[in-house]
C-alpha atoms as a PDB file:
ATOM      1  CA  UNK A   1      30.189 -19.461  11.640  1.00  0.00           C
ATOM      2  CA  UNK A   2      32.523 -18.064   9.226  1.00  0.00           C
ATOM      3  CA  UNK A   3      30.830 -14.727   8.880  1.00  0.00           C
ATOM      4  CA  UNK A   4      30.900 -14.312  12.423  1.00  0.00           C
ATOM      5  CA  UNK A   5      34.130 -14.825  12.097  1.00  0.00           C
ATOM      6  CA  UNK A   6      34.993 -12.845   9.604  1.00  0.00           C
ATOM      7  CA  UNK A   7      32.751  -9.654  10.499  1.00  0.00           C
ATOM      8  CA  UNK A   8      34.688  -7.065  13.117  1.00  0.00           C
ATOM      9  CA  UNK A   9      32.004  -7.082  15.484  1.00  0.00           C
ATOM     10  CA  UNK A  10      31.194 -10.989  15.546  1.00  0.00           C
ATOM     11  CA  UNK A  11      32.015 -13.009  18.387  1.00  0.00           C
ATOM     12  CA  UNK A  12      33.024 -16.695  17.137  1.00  0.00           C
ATOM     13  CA  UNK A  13      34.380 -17.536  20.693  1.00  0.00           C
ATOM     14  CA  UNK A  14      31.132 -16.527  22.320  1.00  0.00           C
ATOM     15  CA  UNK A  15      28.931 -18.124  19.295  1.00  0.00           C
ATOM     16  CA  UNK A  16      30.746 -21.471  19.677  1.00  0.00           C
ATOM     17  CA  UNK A  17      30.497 -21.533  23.063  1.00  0.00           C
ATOM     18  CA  UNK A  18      26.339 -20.921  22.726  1.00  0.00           C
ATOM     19  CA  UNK A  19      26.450 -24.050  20.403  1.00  0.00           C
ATOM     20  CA  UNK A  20      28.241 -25.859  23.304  1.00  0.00           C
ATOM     21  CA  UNK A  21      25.971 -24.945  26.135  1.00  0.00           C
ATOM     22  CA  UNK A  22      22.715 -25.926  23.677  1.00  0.00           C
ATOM     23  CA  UNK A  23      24.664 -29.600  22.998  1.00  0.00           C
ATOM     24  CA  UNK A  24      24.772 -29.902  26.666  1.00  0.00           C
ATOM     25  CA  UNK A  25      21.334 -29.389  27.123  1.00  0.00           C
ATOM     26  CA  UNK A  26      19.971 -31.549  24.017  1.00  0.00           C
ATOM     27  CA  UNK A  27      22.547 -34.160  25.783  1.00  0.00           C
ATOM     28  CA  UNK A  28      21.156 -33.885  29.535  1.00  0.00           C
ATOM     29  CA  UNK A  29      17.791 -34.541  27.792  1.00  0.00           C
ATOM     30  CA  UNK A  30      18.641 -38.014  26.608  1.00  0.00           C
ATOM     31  CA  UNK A  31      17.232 -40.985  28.747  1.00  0.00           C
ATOM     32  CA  UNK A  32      20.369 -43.954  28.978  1.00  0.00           C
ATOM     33  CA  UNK A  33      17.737 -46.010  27.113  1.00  0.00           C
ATOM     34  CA  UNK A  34      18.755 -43.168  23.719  1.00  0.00           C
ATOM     35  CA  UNK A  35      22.580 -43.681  24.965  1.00  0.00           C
ATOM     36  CA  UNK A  36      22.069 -47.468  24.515  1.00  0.00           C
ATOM     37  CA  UNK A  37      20.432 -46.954  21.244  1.00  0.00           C
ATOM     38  CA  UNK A  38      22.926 -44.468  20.223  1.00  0.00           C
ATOM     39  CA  UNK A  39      25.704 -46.624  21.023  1.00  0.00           C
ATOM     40  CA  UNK A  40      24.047 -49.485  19.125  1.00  0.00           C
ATOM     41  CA  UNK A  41      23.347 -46.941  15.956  1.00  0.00           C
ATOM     42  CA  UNK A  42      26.973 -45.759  16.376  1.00  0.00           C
ATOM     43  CA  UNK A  43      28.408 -49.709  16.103  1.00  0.00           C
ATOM     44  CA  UNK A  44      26.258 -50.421  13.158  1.00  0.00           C
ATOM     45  CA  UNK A  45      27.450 -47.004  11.641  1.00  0.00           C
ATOM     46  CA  UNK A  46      30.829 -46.875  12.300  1.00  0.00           C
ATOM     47  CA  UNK A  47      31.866 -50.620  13.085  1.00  0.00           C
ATOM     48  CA  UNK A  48      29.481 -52.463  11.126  1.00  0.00           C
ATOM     49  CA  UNK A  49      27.598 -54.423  13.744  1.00  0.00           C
ATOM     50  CA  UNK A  50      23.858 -54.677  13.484  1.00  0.00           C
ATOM     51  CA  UNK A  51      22.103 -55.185  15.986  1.00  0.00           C
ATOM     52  CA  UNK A  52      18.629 -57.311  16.401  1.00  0.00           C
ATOM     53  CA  UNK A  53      16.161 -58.388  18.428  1.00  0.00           C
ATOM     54  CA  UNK A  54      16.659 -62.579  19.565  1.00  0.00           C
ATOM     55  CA  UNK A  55      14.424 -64.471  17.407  1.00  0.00           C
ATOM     56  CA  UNK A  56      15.064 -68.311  18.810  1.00  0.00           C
ATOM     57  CA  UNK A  57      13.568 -69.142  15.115  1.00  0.00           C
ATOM     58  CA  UNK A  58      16.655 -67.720  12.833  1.00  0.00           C
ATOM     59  CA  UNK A  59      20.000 -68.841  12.995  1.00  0.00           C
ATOM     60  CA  UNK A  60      22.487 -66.225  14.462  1.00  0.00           C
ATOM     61  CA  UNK A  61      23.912 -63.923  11.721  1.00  0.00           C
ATOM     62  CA  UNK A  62      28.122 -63.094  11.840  1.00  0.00           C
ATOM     63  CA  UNK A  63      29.004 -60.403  13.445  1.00  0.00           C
ATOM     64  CA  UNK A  64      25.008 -59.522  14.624  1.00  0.00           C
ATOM     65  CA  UNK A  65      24.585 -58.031  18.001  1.00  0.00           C
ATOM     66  CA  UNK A  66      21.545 -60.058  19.405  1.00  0.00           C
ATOM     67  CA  UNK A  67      19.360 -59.033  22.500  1.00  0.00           C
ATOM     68  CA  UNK A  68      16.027 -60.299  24.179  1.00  0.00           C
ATOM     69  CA  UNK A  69      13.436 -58.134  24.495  1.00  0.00           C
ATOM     70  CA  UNK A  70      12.806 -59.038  27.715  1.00  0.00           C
ATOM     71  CA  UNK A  71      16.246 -58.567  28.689  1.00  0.00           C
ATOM     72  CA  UNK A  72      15.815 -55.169  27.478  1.00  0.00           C
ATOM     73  CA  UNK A  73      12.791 -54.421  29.211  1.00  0.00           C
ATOM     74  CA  UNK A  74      13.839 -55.519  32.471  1.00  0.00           C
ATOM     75  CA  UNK A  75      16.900 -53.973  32.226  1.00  0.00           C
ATOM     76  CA  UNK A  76      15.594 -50.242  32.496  1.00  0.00           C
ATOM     77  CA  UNK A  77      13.380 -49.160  35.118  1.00  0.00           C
ATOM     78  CA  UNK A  78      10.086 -46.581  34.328  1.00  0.00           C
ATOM     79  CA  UNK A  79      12.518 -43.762  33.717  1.00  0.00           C
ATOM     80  CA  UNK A  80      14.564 -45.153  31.262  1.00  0.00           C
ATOM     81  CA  UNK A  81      17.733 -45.891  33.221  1.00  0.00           C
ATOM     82  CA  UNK A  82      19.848 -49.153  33.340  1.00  0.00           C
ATOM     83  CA  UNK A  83      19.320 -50.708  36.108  1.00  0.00           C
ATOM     84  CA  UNK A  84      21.289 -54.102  35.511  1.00  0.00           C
ATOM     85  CA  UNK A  85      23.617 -55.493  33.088  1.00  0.00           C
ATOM     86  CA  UNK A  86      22.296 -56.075  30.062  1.00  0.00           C
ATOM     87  CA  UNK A  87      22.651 -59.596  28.224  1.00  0.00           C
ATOM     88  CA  UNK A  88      23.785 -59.832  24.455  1.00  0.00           C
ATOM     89  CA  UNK A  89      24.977 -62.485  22.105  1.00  0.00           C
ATOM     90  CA  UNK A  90      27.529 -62.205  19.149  1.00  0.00           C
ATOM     91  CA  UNK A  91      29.253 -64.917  16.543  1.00  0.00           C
ATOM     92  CA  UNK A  92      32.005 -62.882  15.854  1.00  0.00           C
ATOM     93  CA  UNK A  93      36.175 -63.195  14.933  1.00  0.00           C
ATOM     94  CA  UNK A  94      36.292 -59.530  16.004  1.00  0.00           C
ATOM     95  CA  UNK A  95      35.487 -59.833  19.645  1.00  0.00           C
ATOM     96  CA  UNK A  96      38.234 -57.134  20.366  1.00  0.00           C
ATOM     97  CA  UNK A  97      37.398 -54.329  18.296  1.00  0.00           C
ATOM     98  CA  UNK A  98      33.475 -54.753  19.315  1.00  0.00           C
ATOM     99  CA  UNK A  99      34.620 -54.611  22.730  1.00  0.00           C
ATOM    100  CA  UNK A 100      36.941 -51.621  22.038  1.00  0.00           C
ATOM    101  CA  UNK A 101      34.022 -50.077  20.095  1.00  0.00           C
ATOM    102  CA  UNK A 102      31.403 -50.166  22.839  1.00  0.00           C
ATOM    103  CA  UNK A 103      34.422 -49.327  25.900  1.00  0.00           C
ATOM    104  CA  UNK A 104      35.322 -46.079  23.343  1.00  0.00           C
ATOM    105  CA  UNK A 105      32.506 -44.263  24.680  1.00  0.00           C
ATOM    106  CA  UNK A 106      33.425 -44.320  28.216  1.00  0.00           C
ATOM    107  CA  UNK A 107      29.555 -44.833  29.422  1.00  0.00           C
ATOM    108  CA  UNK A 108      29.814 -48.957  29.078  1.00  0.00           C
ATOM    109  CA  UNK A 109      32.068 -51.267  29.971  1.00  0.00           C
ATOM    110  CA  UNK A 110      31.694 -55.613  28.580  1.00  0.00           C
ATOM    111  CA  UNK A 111      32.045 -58.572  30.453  1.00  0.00           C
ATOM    112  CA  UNK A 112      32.570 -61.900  28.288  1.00  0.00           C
ATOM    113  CA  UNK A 113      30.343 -63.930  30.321  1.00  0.00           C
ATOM    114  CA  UNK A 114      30.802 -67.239  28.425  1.00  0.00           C
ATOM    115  CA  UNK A 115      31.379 -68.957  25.080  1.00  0.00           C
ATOM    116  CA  UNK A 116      28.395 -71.561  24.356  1.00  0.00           C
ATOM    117  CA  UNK A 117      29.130 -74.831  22.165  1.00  0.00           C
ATOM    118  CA  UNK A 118      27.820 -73.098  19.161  1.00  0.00           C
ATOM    119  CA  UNK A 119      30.646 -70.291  19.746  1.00  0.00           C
ATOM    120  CA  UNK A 120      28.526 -67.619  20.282  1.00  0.00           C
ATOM    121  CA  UNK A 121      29.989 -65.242  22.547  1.00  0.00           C
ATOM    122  CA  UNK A 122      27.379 -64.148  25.862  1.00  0.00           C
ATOM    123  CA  UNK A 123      28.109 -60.805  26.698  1.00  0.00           C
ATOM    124  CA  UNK A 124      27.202 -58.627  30.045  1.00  0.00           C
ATOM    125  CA  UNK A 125      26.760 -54.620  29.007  1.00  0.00           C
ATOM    126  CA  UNK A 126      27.517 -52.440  32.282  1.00  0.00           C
ATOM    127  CA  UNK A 127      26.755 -49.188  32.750  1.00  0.00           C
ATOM    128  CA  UNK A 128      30.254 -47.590  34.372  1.00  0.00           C
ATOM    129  CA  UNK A 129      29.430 -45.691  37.762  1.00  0.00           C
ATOM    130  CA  UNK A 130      30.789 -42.119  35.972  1.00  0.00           C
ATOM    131  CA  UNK A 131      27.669 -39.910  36.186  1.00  0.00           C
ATOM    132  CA  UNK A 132      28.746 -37.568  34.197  1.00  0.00           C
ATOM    133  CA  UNK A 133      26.621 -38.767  31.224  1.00  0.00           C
ATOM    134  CA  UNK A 134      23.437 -39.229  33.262  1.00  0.00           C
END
């Protein structure tokens, strides 16, 4: 990028906006099954929150993102897409910034569904209407 932008006869304008148009396209290629992973990659990366499959064995871990795999599975239809809210569980003190973390994206939006005995947090993951991620 910085020889085209240094040469007389190179186009940077032109060459960024090639790299633009091929991000679109990688992007329109993603199934909202890869957004949820991304997003869930993205927490873990960025916000420290793992995320795991439920194992009704194992004691919940702090600040762990849980999620059935049959919630999962029934929550995307044969094309990948969400197709209802999807269920997840968190013991957490930073309830706020998960929330913010997820919301940042603009493609989800969380519902606190309830607080259980044990204080784990029951959360509802909605895909917004917008379709200009789909």
């Amino acid at each position: 990028m910085l020889s085209i932008g240094r040469s007389a006869t190179g186009n940077l304008e032109r060459k960024l906006w090639d790299i633009n148009r091929l991000h679109l396209e990688y992007r329109a290629k993603f199934s909202q099954a890869d957004e949820l992973y991304a997003m869930l990659s993205g927490l873990f990366e960025q916000h420290q929150f793992p995320s795991m499959l439920e194992n009704s064995e194992k004691d919940l871990e702090k600040d762990t993102l849980y999620m059935k795999e049959k919630g999962i599975e029934s929550g995307f239809d044969e094309d990948n897409n969400q197709i209802r809210p999807l269920a997840m569980t968190v013991k957490t003190e930073r309830l706020k910034a998960l929330i913010e973390a997820v919301q940042a994206s603009d493609i989800y939006r969380v519902e606190i569904d309830h607080v259980d005995e044990h204080e784990v947090i029951h959360l509802l993951l909605h895909r917004k209407e917008s379709t200009s991620h789909d």
